[in-house]
Protein backbone atom coordinates (compact mmCIF):
# COMPACT_ATOMS: atom_id res chain seq x y z
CA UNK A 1 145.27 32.74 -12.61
CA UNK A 2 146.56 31.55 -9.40
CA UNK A 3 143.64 31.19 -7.23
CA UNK A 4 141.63 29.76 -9.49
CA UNK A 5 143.97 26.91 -10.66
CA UNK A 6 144.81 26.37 -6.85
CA UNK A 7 140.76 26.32 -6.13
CA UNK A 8 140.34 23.32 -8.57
CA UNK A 9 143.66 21.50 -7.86
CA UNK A 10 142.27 21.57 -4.15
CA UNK A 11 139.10 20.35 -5.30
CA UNK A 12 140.03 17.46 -7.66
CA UNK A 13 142.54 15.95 -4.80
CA UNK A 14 139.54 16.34 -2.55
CA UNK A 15 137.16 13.87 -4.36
CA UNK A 16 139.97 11.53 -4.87
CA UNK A 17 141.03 11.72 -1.46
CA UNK A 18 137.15 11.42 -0.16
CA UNK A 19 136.32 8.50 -2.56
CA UNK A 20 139.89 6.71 -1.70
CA UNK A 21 138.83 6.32 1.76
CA UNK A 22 135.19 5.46 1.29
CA UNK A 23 137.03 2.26 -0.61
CA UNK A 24 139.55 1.74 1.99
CA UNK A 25 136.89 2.04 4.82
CA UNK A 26 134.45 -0.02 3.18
CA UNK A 27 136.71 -2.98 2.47
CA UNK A 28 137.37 -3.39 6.53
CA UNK A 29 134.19 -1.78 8.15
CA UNK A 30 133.23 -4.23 10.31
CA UNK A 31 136.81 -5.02 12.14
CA UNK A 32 137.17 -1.60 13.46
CA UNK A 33 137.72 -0.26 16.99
CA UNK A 34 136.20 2.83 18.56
CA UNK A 35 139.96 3.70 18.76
CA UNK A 36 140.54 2.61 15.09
CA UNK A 37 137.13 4.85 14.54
CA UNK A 38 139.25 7.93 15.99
CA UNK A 39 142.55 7.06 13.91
CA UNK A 40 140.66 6.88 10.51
CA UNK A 41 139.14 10.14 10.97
CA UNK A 42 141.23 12.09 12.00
CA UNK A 43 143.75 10.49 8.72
CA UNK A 44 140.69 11.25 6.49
CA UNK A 45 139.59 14.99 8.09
CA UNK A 46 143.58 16.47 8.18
CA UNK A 47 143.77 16.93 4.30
CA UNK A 48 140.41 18.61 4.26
CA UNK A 49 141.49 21.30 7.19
CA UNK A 50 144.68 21.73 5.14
CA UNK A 51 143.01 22.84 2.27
CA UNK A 52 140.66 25.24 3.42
CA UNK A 53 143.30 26.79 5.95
CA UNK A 54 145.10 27.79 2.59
CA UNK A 55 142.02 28.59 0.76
CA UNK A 56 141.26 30.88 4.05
CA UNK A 57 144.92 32.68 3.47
CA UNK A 58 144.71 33.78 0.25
CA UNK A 59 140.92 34.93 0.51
CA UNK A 60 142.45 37.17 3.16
CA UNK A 61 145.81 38.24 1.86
CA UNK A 62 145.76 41.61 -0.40
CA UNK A 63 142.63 43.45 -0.68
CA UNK A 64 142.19 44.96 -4.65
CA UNK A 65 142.33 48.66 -5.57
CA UNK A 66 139.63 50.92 -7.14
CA UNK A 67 139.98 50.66 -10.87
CA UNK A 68 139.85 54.56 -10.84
CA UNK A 69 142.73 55.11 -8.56
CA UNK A 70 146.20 56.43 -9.13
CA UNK A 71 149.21 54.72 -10.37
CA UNK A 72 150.71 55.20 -7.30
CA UNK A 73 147.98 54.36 -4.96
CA UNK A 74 147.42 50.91 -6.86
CA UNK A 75 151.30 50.48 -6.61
CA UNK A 76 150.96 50.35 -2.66
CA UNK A 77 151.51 47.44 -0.65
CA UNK A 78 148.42 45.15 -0.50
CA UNK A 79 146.59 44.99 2.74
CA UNK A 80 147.31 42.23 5.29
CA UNK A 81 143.92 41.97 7.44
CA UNK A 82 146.27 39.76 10.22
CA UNK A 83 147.27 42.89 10.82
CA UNK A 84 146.29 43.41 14.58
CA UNK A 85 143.44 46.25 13.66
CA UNK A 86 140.03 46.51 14.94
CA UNK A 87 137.36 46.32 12.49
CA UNK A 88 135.80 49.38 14.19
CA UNK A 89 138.55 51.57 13.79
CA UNK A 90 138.25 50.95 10.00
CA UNK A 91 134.57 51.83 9.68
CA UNK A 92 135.76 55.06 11.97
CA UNK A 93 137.96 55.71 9.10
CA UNK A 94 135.96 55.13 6.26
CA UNK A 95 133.18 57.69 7.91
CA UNK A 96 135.76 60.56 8.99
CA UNK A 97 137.30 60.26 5.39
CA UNK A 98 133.57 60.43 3.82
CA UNK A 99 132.87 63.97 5.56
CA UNK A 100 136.07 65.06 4.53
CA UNK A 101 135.11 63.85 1.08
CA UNK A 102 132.29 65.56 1.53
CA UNK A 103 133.25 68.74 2.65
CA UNK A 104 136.39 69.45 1.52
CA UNK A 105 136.84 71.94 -1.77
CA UNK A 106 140.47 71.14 -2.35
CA UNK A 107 141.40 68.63 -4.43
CA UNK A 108 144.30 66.94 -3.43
CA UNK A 109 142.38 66.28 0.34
CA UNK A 110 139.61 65.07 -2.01
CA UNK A 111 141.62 62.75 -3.73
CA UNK A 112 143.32 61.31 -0.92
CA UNK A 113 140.52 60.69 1.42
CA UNK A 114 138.45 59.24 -1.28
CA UNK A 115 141.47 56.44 -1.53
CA UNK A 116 141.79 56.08 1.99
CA UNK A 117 138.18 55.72 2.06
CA UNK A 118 138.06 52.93 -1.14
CA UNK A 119 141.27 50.62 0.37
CA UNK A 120 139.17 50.45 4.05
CA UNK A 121 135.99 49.62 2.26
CA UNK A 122 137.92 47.26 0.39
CA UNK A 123 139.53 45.81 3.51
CA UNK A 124 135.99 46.07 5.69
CA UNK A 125 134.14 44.10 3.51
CA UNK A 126 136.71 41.30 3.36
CA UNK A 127 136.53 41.47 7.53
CA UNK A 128 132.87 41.03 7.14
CA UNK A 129 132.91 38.23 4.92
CA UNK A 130 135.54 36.43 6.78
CA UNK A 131 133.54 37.66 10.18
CA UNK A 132 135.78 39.46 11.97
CA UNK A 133 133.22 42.26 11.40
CA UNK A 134 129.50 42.04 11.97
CA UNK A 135 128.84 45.99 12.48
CA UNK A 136 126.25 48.47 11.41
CA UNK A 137 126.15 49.75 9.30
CA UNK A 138 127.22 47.07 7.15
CA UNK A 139 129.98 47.10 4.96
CA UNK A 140 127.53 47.02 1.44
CA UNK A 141 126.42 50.57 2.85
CA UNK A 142 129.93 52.13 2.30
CA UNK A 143 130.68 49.51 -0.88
CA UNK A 144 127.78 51.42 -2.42
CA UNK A 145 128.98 55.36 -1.59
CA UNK A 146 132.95 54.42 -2.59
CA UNK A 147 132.60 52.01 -5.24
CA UNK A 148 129.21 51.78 -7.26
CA UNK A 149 128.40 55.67 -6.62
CA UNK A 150 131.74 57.40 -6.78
CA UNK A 151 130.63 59.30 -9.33
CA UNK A 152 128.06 60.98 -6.74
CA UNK A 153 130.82 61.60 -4.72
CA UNK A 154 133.01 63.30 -7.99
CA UNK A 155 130.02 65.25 -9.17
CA UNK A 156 129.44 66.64 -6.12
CA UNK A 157 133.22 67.59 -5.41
CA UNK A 158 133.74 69.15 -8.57
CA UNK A 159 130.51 71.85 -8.56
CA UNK A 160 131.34 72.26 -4.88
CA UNK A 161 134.95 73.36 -5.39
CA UNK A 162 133.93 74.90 -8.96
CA UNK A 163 131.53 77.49 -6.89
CA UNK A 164 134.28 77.86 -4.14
CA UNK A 165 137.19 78.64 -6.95
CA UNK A 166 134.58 81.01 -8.63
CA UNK A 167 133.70 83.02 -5.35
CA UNK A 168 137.99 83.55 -4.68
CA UNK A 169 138.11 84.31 -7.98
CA UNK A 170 135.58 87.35 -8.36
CA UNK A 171 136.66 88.41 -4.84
CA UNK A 172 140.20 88.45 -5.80
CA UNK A 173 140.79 89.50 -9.06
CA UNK A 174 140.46 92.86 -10.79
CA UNK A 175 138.27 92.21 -13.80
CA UNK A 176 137.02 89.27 -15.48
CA UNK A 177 139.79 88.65 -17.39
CA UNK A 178 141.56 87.39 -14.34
CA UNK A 179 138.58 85.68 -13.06
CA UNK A 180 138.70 83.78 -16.61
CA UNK A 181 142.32 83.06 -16.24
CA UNK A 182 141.86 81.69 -12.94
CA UNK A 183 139.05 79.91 -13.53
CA UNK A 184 141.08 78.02 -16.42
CA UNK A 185 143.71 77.19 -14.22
CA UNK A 186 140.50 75.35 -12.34
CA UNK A 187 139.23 73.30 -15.18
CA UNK A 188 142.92 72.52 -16.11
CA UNK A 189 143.62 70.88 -12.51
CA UNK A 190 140.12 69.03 -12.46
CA UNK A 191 141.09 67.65 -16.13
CA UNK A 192 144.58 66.72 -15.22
CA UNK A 193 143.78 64.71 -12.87
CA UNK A 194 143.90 60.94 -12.25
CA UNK A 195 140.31 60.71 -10.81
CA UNK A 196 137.38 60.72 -13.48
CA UNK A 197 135.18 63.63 -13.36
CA UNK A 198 132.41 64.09 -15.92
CA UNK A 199 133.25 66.09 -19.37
CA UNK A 200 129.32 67.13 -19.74
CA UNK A 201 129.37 68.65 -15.91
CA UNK A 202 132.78 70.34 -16.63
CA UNK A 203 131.35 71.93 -20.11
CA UNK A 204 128.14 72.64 -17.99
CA UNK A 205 130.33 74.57 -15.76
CA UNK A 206 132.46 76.13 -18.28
CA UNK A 207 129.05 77.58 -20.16
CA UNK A 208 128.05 78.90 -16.72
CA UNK A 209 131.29 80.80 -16.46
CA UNK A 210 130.54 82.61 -20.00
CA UNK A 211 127.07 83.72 -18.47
């Protein structure tokens, strides 16, 4: 509630500040200087760069958190984009942590890299709009892989690592019974944790297992 109240308090003393010195302006128009000219604008401009200087510092000041993240991870200390990092080295990061996501069949590395990946498309998107980043591709491109498609990214993961745990499993195990057990032990760790995988993929898998 902060911002917002701040936003219109800025706003209001704005308009009353702008249509103050129209009056006072008006009233004495015709006696000013070039030098009085100089005075009275930079007395009527200073308020205005004062208020957008603040608006500027709390656009830039935390970045917010996937709603899907864990506890912990939304916990963390918000990001400061003063910080003296290139905007480049975040997009790096963003596309090294998306072939891990990618790649990766364990799901602690998942999890991880898929937050690294969220908080630096978070924070590359506010560089962009405040243009300290201007790149390609742009930051929408990664907004749309880490935010409004995670799910691609989850269903993807979990058949990946569900085929992976199934392989170990028949190549390790004596009979099926251990394959089942281990197997279990899968679906219990996917369900258990914080991230949100799909219940009709995961009973998909499960009838695949019974085949």
């Amino acid at each position: 509630m902060k911002k917002p109240f701040t936003a219109i308090f800025i706003t209001f003393f704005l308009i009353v500040w702008t249509i103050y010195c129209l009056i006072r302006i008006g009233k004495n128009m015709s006696h000013y200087t070039p030098l009085d000219w100089v005075i009275i604008l930079i007395i009527a401009l200073t308020p205005y760069a004062v208020c957008f200087w603040s608006l500027f510092k709390q656009s830039v000041r935390a970045i917010p958190p996937a709603d899907n993240m864990s506890p912990d991870y939304q916990n963390a200390d918000p990001i400061n984009l003063s910080q003296p990092e290139s905007a480049s080295s975040t997009a790096k990061a963003i596309e090294e942590s998306y072939s891990v996501c990618q790649q990766t069949v364990d799901l602690n590395v998942f999890k991880r890299n898929l937050e690294l990946a969220t908080r630096n498309t978070y924070k590359l998107k506010q560089m962009e709009e405040t243009n300290l980043y201007d790149g390609s591709p742009p930051a929408e491109y990664y907004f749309d892989i880490f935010i409004r498609n995670q799910n691609d990214l989850l269903h993807s993961f979990l058949r990946r690592a569900f085929y992976d745990n199934l392989r170990k499993a028949k190549n390790e195990s004596k009979n099926q019974k251990e394959i089942v057990k281990r197997m279990d032990q899968f679906f219990l760790q996917m369900e258990n944790s914080s991230l949100d995988f799909d219940k009709n993929i995961m009973s998909a898998l499960k009838k695949e297992l019974e085949m």
